[in-house]
C-alpha atoms as a PDB file:
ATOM      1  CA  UNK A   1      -5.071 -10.341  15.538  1.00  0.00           C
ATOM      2  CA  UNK A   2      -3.363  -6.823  15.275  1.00  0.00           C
ATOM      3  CA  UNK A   3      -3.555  -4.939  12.177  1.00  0.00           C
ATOM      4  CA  UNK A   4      -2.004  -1.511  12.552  1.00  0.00           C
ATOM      5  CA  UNK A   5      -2.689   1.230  10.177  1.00  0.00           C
ATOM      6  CA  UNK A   6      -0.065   3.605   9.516  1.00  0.00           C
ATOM      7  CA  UNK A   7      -1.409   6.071   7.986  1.00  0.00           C
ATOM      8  CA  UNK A   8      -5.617   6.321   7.447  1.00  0.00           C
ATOM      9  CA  UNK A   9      -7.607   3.851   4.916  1.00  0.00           C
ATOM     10  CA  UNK A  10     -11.363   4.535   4.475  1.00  0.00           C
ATOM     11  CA  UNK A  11     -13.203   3.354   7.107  1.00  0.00           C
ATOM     12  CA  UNK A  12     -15.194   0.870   4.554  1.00  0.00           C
ATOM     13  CA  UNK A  13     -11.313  -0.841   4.347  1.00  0.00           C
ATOM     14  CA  UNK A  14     -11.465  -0.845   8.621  1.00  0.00           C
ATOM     15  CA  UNK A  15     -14.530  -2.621   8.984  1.00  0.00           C
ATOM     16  CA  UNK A  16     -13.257  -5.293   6.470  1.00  0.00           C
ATOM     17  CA  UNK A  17     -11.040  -5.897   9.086  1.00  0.00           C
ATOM     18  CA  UNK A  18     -12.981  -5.886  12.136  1.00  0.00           C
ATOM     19  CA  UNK A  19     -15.640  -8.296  10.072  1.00  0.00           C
ATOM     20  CA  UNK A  20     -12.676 -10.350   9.513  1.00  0.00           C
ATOM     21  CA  UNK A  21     -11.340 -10.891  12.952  1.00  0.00           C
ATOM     22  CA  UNK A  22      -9.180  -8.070  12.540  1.00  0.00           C
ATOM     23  CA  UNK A  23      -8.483  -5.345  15.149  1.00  0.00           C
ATOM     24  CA  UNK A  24      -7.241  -2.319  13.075  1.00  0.00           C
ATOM     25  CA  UNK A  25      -5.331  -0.003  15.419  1.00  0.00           C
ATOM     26  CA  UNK A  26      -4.769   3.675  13.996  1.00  0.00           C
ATOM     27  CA  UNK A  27      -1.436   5.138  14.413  1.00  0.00           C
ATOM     28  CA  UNK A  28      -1.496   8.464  15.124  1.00  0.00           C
ATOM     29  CA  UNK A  29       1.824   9.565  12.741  1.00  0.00           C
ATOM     30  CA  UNK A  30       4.657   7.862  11.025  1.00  0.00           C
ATOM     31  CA  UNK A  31       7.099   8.824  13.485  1.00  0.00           C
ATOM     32  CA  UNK A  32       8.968   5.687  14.541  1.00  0.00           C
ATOM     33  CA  UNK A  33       8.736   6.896  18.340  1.00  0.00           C
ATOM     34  CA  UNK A  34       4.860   6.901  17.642  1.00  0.00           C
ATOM     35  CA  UNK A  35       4.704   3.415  15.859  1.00  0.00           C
ATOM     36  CA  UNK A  36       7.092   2.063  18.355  1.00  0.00           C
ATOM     37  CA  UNK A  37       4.676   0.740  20.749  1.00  0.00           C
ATOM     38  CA  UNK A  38       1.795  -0.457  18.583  1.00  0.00           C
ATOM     39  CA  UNK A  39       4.132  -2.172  16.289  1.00  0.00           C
ATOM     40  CA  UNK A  40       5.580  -4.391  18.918  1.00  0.00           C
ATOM     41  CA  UNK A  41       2.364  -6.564  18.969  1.00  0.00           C
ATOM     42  CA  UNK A  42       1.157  -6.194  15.013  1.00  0.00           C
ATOM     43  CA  UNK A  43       0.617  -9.383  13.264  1.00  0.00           C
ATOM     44  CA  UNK A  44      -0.077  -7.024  10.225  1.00  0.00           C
ATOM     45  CA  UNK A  45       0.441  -3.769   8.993  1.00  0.00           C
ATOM     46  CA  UNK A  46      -1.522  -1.143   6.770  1.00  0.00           C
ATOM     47  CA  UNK A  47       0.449   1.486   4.902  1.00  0.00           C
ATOM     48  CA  UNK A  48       0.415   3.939   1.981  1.00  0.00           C
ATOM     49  CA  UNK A  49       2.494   6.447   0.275  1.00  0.00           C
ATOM     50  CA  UNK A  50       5.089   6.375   3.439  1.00  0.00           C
ATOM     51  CA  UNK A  51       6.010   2.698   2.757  1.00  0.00           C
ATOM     52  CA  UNK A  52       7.603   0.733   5.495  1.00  0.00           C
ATOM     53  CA  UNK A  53      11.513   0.856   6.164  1.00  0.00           C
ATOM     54  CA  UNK A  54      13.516  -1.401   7.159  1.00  0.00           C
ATOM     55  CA  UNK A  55      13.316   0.177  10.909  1.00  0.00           C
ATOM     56  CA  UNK A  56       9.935  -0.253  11.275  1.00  0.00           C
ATOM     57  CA  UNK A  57      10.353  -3.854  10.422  1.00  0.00           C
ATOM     58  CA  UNK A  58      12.754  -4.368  13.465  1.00  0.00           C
ATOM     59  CA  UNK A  59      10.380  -2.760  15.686  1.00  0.00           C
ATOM     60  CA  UNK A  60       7.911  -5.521  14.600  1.00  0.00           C
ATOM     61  CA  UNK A  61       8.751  -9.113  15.993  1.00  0.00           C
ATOM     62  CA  UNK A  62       5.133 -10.288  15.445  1.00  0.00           C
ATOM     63  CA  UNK A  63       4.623  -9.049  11.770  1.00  0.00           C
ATOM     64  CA  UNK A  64       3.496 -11.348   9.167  1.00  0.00           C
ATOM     65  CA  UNK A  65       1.709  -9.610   6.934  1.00  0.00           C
ATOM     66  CA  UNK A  66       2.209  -5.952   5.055  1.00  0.00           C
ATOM     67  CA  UNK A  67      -0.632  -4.714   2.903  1.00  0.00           C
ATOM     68  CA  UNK A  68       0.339  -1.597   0.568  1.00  0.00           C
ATOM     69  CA  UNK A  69      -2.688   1.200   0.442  1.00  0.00           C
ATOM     70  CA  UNK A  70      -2.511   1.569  -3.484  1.00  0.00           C
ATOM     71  CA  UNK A  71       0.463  -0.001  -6.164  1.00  0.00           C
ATOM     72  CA  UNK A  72       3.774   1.460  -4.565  1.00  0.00           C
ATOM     73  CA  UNK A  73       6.327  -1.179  -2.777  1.00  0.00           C
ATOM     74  CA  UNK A  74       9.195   0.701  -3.878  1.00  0.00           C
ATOM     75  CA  UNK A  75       8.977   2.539   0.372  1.00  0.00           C
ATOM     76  CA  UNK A  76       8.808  -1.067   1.164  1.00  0.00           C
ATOM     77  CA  UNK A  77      12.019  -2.507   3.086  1.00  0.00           C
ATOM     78  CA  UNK A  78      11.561  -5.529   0.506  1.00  0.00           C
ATOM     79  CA  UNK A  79      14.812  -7.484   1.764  1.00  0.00           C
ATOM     80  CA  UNK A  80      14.335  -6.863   5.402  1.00  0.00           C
ATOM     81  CA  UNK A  81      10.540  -8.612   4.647  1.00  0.00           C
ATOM     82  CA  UNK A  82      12.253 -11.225   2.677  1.00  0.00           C
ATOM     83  CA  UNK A  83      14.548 -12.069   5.324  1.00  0.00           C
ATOM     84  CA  UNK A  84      11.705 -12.819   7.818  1.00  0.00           C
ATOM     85  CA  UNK A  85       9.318 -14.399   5.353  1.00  0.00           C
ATOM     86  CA  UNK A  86       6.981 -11.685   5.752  1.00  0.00           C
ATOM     87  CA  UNK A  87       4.049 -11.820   3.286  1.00  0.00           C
ATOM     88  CA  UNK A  88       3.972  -8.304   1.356  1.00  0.00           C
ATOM     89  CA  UNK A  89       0.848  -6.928  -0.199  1.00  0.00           C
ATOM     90  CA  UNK A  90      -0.447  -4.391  -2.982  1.00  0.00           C
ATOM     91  CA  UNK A  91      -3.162  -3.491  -4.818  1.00  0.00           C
ATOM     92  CA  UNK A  92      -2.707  -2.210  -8.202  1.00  0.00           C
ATOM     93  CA  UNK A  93      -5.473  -0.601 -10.505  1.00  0.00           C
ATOM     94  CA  UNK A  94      -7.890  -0.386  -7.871  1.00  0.00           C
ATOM     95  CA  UNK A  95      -7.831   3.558  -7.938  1.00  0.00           C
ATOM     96  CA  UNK A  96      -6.718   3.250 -11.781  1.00  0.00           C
ATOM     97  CA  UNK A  97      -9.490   5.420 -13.139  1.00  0.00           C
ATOM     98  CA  UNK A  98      -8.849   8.343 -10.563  1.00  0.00           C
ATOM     99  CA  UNK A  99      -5.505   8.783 -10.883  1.00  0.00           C
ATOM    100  CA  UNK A 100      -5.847   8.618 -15.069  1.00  0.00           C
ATOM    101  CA  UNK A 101      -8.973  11.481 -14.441  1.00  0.00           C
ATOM    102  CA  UNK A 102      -6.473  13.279 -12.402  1.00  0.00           C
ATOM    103  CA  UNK A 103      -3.795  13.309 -14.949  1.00  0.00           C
ATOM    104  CA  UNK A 104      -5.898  14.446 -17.684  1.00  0.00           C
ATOM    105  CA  UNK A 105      -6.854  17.446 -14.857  1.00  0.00           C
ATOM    106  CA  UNK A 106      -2.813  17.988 -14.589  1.00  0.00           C
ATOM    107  CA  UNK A 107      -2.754  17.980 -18.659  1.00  0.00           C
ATOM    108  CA  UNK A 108      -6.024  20.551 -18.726  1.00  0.00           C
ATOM    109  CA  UNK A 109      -4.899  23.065 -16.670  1.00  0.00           C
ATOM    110  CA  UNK A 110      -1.190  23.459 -17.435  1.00  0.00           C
ATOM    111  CA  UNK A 111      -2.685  23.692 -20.807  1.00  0.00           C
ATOM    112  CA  UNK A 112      -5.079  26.283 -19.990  1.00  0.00           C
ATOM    113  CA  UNK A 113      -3.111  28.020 -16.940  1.00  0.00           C
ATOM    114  CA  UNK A 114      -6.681  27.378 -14.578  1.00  0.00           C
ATOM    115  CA  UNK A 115      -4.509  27.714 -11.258  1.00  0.00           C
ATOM    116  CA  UNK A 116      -2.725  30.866 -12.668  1.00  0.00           C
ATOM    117  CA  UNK A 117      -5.571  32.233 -14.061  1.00  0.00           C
ATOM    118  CA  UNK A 118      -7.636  31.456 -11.319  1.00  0.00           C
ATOM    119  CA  UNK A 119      -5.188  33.067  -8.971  1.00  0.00           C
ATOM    120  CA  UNK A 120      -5.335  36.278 -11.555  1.00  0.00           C
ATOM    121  CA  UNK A 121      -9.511  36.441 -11.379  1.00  0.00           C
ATOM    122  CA  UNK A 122      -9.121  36.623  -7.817  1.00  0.00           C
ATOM    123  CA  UNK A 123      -6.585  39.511  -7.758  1.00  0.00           C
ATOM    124  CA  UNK A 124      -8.704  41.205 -10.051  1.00  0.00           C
ATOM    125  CA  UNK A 125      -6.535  40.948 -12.980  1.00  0.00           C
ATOM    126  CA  UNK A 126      -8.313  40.210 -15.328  1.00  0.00           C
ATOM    127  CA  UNK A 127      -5.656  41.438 -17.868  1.00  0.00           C
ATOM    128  CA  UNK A 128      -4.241  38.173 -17.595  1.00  0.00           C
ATOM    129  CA  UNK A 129      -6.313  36.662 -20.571  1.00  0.00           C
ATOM    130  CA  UNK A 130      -4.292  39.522 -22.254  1.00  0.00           C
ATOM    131  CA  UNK A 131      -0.942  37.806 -21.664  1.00  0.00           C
ATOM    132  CA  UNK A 132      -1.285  33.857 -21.430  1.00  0.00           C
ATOM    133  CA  UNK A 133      -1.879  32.239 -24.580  1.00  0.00           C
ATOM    134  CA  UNK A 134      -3.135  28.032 -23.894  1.00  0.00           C
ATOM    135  CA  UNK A 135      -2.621  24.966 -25.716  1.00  0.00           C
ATOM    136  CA  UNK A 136      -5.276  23.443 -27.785  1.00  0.00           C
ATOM    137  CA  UNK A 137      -5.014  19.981 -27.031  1.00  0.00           C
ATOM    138  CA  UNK A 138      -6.962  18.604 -29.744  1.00  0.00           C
ATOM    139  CA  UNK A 139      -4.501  17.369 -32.709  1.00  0.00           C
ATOM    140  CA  UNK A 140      -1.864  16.899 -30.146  1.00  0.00           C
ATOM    141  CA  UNK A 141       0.430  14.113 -29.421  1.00  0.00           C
ATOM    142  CA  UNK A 142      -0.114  12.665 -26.111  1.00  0.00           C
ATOM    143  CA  UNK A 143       2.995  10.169 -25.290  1.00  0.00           C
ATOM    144  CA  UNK A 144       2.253   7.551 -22.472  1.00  0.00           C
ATOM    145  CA  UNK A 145       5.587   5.789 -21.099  1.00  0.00           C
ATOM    146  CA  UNK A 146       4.320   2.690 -19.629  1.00  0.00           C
ATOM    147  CA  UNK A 147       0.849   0.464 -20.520  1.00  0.00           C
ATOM    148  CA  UNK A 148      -0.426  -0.271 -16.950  1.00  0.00           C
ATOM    149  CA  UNK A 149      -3.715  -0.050 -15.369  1.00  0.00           C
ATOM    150  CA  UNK A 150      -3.670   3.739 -15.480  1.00  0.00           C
ATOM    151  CA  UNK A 151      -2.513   4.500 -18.988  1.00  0.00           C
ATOM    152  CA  UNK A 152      -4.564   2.506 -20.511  1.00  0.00           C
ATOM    153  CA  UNK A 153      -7.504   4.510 -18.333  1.00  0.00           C
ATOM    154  CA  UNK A 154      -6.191   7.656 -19.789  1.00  0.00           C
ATOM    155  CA  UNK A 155      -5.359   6.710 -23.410  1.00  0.00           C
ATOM    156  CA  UNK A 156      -9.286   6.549 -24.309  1.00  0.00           C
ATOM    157  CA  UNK A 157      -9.938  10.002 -22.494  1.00  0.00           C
ATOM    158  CA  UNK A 158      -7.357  11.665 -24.663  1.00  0.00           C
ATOM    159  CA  UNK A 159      -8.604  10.238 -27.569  1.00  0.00           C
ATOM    160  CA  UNK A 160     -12.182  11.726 -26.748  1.00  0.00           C
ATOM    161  CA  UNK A 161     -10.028  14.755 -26.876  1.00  0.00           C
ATOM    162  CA  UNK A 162      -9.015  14.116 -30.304  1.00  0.00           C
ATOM    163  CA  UNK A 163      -5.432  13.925 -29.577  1.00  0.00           C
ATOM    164  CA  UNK A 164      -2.976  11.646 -30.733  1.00  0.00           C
ATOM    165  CA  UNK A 165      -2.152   8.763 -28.841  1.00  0.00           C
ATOM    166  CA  UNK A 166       1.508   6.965 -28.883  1.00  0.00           C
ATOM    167  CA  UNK A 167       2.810   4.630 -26.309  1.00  0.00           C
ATOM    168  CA  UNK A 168       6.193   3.365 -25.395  1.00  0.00           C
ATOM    169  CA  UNK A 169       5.723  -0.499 -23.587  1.00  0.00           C
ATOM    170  CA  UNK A 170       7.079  -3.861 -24.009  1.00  0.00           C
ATOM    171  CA  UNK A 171       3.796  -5.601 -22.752  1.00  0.00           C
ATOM    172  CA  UNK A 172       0.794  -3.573 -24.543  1.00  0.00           C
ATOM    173  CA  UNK A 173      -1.006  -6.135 -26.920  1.00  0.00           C
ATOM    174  CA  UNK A 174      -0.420  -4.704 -30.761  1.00  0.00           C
ATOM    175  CA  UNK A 175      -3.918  -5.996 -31.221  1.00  0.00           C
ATOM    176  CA  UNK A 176      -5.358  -3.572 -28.483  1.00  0.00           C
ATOM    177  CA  UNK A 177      -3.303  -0.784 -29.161  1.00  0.00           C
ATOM    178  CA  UNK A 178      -4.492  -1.264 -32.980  1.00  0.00           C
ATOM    179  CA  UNK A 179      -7.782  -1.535 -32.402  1.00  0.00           C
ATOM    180  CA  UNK A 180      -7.905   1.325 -30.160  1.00  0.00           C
ATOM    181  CA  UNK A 181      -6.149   3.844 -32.588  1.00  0.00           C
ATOM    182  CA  UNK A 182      -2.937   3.846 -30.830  1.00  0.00           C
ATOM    183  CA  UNK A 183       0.415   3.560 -31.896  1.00  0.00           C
ATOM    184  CA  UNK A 184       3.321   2.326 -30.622  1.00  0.00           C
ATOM    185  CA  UNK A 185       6.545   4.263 -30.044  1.00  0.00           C
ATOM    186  CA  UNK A 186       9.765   2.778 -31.446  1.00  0.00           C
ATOM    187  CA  UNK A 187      12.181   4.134 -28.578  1.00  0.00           C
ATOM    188  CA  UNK A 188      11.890   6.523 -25.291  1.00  0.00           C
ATOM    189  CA  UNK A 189      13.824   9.143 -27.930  1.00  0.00           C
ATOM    190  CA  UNK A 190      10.517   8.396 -30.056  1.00  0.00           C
ATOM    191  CA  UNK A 191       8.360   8.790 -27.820  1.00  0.00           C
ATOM    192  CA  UNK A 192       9.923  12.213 -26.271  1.00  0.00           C
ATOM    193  CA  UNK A 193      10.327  13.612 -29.641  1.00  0.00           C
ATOM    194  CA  UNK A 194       7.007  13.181 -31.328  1.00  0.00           C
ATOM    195  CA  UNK A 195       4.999  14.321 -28.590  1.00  0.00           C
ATOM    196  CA  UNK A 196       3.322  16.964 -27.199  1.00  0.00           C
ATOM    197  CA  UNK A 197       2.995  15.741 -23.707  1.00  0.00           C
ATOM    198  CA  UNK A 198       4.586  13.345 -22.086  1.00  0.00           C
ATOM    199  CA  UNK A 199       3.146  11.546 -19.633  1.00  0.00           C
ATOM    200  CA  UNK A 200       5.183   8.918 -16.946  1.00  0.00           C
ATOM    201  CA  UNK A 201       3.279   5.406 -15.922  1.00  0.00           C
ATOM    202  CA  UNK A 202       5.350   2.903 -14.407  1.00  0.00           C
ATOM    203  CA  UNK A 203       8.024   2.189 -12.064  1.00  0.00           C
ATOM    204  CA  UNK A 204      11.527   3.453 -11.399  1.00  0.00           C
ATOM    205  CA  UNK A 205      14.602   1.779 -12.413  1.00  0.00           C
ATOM    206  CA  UNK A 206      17.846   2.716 -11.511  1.00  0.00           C
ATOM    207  CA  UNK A 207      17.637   5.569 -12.789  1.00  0.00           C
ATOM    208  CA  UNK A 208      14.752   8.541 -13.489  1.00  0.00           C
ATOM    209  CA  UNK A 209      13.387   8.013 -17.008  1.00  0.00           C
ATOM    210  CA  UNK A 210      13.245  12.070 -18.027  1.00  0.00           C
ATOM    211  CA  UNK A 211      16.800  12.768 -16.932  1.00  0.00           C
ATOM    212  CA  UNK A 212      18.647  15.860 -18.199  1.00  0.00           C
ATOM    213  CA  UNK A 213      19.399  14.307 -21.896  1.00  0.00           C
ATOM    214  CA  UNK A 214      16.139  12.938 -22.137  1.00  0.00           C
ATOM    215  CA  UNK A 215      14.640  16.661 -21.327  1.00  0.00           C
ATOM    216  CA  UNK A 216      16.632  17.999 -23.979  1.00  0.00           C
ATOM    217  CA  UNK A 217      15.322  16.167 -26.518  1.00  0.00           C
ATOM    218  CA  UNK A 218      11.866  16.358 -25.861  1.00  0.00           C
ATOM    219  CA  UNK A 219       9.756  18.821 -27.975  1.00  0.00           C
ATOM    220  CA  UNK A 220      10.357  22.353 -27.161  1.00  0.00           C
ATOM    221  CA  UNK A 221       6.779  23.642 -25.417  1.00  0.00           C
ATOM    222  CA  UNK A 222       6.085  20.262 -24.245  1.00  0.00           C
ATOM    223  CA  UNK A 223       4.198  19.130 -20.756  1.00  0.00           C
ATOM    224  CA  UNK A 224       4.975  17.066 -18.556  1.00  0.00           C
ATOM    225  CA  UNK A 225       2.849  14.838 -16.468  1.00  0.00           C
ATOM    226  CA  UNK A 226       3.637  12.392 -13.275  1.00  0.00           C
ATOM    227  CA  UNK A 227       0.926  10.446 -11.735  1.00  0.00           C
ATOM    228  CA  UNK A 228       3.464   7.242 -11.054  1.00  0.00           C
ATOM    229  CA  UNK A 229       6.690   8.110  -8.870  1.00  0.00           C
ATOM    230  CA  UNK A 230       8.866  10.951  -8.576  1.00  0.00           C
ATOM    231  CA  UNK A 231      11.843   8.778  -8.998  1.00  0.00           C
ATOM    232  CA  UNK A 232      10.650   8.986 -12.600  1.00  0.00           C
ATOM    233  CA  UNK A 233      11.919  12.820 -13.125  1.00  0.00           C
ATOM    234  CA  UNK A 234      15.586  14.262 -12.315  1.00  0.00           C
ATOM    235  CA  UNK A 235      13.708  16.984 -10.192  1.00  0.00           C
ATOM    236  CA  UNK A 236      16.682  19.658 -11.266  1.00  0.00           C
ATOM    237  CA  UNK A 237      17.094  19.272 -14.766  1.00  0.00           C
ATOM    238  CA  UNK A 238      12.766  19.571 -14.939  1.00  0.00           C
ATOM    239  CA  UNK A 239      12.804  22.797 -12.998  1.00  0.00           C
ATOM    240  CA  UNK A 240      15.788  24.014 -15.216  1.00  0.00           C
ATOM    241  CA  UNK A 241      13.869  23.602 -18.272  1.00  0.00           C
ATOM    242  CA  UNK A 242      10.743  25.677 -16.702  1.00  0.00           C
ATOM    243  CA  UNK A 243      12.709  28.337 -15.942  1.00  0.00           C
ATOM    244  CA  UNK A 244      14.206  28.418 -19.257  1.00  0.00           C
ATOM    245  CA  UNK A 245      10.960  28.612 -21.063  1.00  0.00           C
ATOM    246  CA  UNK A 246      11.793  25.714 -22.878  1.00  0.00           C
ATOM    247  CA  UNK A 247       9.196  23.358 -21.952  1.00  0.00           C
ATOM    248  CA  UNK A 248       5.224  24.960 -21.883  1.00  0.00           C
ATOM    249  CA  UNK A 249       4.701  23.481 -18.154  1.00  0.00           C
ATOM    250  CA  UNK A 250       4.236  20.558 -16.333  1.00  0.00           C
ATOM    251  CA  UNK A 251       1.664  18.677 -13.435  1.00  0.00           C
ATOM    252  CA  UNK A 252       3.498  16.291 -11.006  1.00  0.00           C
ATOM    253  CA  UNK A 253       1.007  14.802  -8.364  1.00  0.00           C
ATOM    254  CA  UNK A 254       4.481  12.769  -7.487  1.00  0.00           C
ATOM    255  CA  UNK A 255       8.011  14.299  -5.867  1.00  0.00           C
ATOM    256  CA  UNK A 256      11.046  12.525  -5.148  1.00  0.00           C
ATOM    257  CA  UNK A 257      10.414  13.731  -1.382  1.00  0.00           C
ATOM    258  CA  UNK A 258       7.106  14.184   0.275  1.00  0.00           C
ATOM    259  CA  UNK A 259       6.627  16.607   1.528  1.00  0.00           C
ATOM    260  CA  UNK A 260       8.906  18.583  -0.341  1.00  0.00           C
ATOM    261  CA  UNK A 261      11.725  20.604   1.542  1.00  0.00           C
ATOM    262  CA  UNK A 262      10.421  24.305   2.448  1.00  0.00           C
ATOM    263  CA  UNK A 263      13.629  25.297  -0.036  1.00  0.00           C
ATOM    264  CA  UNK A 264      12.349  23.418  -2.631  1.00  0.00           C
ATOM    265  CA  UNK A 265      13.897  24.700  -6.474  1.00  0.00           C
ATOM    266  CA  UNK A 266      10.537  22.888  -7.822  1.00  0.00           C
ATOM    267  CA  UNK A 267       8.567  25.336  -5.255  1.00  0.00           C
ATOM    268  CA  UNK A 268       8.882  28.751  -7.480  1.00  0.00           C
ATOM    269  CA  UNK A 269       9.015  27.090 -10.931  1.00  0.00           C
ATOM    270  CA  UNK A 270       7.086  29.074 -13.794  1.00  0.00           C
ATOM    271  CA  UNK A 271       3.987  27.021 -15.424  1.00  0.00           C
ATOM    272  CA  UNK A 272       4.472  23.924 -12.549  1.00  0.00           C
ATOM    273  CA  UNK A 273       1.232  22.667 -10.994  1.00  0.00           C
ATOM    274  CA  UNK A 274       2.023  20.658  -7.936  1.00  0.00           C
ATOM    275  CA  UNK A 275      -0.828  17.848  -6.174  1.00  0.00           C
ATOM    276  CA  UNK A 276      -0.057  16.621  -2.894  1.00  0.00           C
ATOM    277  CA  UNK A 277       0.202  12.933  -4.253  1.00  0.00           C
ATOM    278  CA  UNK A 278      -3.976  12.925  -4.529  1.00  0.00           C
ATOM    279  CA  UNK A 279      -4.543  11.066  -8.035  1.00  0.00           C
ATOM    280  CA  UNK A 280      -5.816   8.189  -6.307  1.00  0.00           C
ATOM    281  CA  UNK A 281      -7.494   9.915  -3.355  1.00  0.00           C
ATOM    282  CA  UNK A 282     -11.470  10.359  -4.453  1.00  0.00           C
ATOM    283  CA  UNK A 283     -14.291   8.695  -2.220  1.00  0.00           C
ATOM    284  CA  UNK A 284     -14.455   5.543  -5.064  1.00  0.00           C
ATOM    285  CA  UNK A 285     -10.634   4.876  -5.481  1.00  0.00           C
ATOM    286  CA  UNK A 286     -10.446   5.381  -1.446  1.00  0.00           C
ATOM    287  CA  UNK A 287     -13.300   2.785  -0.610  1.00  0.00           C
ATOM    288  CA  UNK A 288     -12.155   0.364  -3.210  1.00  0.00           C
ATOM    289  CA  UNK A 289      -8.305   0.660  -2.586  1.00  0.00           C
ATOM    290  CA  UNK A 290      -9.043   0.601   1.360  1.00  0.00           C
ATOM    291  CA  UNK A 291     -11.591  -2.573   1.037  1.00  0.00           C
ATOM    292  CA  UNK A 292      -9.418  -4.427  -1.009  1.00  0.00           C
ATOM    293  CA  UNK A 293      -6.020  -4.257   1.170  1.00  0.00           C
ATOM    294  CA  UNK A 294      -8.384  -5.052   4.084  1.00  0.00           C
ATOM    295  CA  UNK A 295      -9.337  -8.237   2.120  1.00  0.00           C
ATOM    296  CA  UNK A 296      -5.817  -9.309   1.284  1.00  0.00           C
ATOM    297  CA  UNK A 297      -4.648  -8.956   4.943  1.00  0.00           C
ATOM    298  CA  UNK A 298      -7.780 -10.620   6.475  1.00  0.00           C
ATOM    299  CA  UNK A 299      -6.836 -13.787   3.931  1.00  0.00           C
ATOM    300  CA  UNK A 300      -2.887 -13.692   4.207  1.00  0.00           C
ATOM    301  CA  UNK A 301      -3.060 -13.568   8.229  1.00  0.00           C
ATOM    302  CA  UNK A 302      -5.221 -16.801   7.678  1.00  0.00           C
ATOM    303  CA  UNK A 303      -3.331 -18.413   5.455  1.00  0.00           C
ATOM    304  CA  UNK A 304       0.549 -17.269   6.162  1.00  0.00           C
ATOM    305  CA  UNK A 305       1.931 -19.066   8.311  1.00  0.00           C
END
């Protein structure tokens, strides 16, 4: 059995497969012209952040089996799979605790302008303590919108911080958040205009959660943090309120496109820190999220049918 691997998994996930009768076949991009050839014989397929469109699944006659790197099917041509009773995969929370670590990282140094001051050390401007005043986050309100396996990694950490905690879900047990010192946020327009910093965990809709209205009513000199998808944020109406001064920053790990486009407005916006889409991607998250997808796709290609 065939098992191709679009884009690379920890080799702890590889030899899952090769223990499990597997042959994992690297491909060496995600250009369709590339993929072409090994997916014309792939009984299974391993993919991440790229997803798998609905072209890929035509090129793949044989498939049975997609296993998604990490929690994101929303790259996934989810009809064309349907249509061909093609088993799809995920595996959510397995690099929970690294992405949460990585947003509080986002939340720390827009705070505390690290990259800018970093940049300013270097230059050897050290007048720059001079002109950038940080945030203290301590006694701050720390807004999560969503209650998955991530926020409720990152909750605890900011309450070490001694922030305030309030989050906006339909599913989060009132007996957890309670006992935890968390409370719960009546509406989104509750949630954006109590707190400090808002940060996005969850999945799109049909539309981004911190559109252009939503923006406007969060608290002036707030931060912004996305870990989750980029669909989440109207890109435009975010960068607008950088350059306006009217929010303090914000971290996105996640873009609507990625890479983004050279011309990028997000590229040159004041107090943005940008991740290339590495909250999950620490030697723990990788092994576990890599040997757990193996798993899944060693049992579905025995079991699907």
């Amino acid at each position: 059995m065939i098992c191709v691997v679009v884009q690379p998994i920890h080799a702890a996930g590889l030899e899952v497969l090769r223990r499990g009768g597997v042959e994992p076949v690297l491909a060496p991009s995600t250009d369709l012209a590339d993929l072409a050839p090994l997916l014309s014989h792939a009984e299974a397929v391993i993919t991440r952040n790229w997803g798998f469109p609905a072209e890929a699944v035509a090129l793949s006659p044989a498939l049975r089996v997609v296993g998604v790197h990490g929690s994101g099917t929303d790259r996934v041509a989810m009809a064309a799979l349907r249509d061909r009773a093609i088993a799809l995969f995920s595996t959510p929370g397995t690099n929970a605790q690294s992405v949460a670590e990585h947003a509080l990282g986002l939340m720390l140094a827009v705070a505390r302008g690290i990259p800018s001051g970093d940049r300013a050390m270097k230059a050897g401007d050290f007048a720059y303590r001079e002109r950038f005043a940080g945030l203290e986050l301590a006694g701050l309100c720390l807004g999560l919108w969503g209650w998955g396996s991530v926020a409720s990694a990152l909750a605890p950490m900011a309450l070490g911080l001694r922030m305030e905690v309030l989050v906006l879900s339909n599913h989060a047990s009132e007996d957890e958040l309670t006992a935890s010192g968390i409370a719960r946020a009546r509406s989104l327009d509750h949630l954006l205009t109590a707190s400090d910093v808002v940060s996005l965990h969850g999945r799109p809709g049909a539309g981004p959660v911190l559109g252009r209205a939503e923006i406007s009513r969060m608290r002036a000199g707030a931060i912004v943090i996305n870990t989750a998808r980029g669909a989440l944020i109207d890109e435009g109406a975010l960068g607008d309120a950088l350059r306006a001064g009217r929010l303090f920053g914000a971290g996105l790990d996640v873009l609507t496109q990625e890479p983004p486009a050279p011309g990028s407005l997000l590229l040159g916006c004041p107090r943005l820190i940008l991740t290339p889409h590495v909250g999950g991607t620490t030697e723990a998250a990788s092994r576990r999220t890599a040997q757990a997808v193996a798993h899944k796709v060693v049992f579905a290609l025995r079991t699907v049918t």
